[in-house]
PDB file of N, CA and C in Angstrom:
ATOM      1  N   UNK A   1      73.091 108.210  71.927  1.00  0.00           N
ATOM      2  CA  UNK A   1      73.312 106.777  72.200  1.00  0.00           C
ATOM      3  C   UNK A   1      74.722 106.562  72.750  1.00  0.00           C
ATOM      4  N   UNK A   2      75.528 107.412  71.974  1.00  0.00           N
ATOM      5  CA  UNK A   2      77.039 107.043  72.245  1.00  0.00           C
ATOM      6  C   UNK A   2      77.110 107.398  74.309  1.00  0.00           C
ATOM      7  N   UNK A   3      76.391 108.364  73.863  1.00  0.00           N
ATOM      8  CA  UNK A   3      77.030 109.194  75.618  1.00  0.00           C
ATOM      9  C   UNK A   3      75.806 108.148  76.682  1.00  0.00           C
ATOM     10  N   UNK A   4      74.920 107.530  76.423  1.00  0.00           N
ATOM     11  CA  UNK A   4      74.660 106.665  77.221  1.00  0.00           C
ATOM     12  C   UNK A   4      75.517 105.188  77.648  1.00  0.00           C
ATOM     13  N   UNK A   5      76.145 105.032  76.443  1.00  0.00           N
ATOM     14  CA  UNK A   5      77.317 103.639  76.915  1.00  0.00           C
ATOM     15  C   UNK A   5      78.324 104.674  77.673  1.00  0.00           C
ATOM     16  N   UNK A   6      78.661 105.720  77.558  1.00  0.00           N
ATOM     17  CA  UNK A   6      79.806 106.260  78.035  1.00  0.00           C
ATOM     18  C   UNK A   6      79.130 106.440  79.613  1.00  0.00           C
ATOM     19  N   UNK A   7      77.922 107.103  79.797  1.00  0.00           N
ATOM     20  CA  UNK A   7      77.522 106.678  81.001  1.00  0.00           C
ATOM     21  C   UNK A   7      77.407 106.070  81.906  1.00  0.00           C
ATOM     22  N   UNK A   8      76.912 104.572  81.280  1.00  0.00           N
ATOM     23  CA  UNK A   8      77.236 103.267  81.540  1.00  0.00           C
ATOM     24  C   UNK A   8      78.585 102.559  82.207  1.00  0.00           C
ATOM     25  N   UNK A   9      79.452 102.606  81.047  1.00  0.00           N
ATOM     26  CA  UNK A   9      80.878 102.044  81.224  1.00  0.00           C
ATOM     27  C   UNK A   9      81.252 103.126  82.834  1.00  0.00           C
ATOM     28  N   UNK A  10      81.258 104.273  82.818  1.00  0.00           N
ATOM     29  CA  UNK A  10      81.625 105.527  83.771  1.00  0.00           C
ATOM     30  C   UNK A  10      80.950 104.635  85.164  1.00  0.00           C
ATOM     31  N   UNK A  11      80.031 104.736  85.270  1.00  0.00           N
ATOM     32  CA  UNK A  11      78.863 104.599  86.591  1.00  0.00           C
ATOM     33  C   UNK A  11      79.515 102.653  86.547  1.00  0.00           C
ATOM     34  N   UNK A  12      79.800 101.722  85.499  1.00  0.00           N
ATOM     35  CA  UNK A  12      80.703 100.584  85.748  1.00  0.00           C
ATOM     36  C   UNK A  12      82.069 100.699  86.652  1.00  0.00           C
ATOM     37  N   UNK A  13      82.360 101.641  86.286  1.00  0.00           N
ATOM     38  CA  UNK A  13      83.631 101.868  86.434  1.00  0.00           C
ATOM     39  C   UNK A  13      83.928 102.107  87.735  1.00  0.00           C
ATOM     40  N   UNK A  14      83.051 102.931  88.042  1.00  0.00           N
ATOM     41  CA  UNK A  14      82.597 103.897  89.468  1.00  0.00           C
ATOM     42  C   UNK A  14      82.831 102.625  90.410  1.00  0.00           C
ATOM     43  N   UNK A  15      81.484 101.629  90.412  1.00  0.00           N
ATOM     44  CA  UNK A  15      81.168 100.651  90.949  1.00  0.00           C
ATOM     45  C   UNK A  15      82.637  99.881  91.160  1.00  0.00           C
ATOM     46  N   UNK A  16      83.186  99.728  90.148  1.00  0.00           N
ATOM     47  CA  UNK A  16      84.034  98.903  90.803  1.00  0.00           C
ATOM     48  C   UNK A  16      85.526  98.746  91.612  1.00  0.00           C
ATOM     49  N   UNK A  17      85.130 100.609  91.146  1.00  0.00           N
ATOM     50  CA  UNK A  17      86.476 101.632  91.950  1.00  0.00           C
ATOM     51  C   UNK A  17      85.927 101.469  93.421  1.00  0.00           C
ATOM     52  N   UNK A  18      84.560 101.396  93.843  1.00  0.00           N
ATOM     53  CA  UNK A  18      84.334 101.449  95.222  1.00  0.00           C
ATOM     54  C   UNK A  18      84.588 100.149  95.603  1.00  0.00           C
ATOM     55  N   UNK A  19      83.932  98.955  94.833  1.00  0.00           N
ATOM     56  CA  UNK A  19      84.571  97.729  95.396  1.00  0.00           C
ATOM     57  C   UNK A  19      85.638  97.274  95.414  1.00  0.00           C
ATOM     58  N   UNK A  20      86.525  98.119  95.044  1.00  0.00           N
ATOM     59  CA  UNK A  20      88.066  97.485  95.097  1.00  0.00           C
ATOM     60  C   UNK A  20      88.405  98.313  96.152  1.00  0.00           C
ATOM     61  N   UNK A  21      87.654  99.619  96.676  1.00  0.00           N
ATOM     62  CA  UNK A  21      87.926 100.578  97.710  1.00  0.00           C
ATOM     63  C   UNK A  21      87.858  99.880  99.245  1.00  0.00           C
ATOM     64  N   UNK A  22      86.302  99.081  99.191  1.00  0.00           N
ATOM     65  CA  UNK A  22      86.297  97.854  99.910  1.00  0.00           C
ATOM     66  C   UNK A  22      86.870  97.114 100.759  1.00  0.00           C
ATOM     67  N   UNK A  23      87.282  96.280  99.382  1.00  0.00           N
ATOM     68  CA  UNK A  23      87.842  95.322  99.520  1.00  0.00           C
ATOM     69  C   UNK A  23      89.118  95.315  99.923  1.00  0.00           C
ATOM     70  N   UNK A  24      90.045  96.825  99.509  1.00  0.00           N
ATOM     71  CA  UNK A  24      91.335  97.196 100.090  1.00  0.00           C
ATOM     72  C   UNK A  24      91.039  97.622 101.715  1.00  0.00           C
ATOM     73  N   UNK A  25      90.173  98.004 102.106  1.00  0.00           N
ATOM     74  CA  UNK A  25      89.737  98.700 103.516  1.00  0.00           C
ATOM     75  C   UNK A  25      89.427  97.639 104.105  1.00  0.00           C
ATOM     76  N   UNK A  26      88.809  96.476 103.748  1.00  0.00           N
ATOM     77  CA  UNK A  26      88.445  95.280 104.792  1.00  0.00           C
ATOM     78  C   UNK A  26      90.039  94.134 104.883  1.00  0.00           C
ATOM     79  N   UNK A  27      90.143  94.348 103.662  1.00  0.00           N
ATOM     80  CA  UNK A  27      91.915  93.598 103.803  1.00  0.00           C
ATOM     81  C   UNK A  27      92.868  94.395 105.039  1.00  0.00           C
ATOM     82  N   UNK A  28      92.935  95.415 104.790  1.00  0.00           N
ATOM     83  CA  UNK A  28      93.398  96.118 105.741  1.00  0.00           C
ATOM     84  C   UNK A  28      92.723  95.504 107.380  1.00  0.00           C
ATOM     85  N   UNK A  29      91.873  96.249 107.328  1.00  0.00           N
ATOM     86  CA  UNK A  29      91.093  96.372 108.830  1.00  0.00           C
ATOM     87  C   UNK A  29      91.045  94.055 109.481  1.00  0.00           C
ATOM     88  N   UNK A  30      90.921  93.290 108.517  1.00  0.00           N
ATOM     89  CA  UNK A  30      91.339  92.086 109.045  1.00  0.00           C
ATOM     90  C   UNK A  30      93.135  92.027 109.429  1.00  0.00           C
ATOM     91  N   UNK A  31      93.553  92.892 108.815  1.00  0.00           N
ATOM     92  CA  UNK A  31      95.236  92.348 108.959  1.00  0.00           C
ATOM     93  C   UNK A  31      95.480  92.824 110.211  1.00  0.00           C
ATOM     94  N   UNK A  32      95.049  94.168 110.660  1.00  0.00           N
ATOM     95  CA  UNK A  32      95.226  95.174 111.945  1.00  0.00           C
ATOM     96  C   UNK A  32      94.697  93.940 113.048  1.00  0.00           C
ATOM     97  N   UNK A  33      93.365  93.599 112.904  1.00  0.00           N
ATOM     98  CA  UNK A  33      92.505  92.555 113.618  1.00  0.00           C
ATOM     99  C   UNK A  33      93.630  91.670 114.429  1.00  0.00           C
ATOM    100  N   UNK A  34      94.231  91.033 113.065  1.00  0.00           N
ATOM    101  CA  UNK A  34      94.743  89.675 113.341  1.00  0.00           C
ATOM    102  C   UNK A  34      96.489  89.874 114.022  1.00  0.00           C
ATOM    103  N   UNK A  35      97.026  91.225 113.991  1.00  0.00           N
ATOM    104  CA  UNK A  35      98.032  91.592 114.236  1.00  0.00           C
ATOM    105  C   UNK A  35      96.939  91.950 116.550  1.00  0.00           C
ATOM    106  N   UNK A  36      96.412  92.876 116.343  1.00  0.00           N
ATOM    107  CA  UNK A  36      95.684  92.615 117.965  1.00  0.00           C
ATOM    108  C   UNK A  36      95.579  91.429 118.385  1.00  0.00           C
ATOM    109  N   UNK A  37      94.931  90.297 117.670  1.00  0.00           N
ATOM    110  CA  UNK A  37      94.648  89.123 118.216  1.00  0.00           C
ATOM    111  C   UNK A  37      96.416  88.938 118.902  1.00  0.00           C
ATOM    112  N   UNK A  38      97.197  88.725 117.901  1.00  0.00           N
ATOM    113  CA  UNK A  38      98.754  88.131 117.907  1.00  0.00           C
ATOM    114  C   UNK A  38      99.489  88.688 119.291  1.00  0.00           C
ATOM    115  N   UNK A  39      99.380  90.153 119.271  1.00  0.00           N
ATOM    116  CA  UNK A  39      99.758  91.000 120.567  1.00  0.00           C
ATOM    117  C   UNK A  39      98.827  90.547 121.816  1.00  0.00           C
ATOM    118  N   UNK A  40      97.503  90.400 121.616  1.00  0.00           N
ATOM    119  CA  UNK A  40      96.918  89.862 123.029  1.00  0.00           C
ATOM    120  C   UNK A  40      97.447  88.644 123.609  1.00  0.00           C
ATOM    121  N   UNK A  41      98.079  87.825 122.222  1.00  0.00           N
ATOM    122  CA  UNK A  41      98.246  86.359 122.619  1.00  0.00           C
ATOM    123  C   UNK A  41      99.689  86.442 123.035  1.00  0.00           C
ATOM    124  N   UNK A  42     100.508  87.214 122.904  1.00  0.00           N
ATOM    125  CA  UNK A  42     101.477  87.825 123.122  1.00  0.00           C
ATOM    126  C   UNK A  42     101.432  87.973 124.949  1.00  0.00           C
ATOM    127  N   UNK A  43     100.186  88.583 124.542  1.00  0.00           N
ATOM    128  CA  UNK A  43     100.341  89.244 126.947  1.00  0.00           C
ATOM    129  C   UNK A  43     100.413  88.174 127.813  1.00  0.00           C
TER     130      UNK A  43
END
């Protein structure tokens, strides 16, 4: 029983290591975006 919550919480954990993986990679990839937009508006 014990090693199924430990499973659980683990494979939780997992999940939300990728969505913060995400969410750091799309923060990123909009900032790059909006820094191109700035330089085009720039030309």
């Amino acid at each position: 029983f014990k090693d199924n919550i430990h499973m659980y919480t683990h494979k939780q954990m997992s999940i939300q290591e990728k969505q913060t993986c995400l969410n750091a990679s799309e923060e990123s990839f909009y900032k790059s975006k909006e820094q191109t937009l700035e330089a085009a508006v720039r030309l």
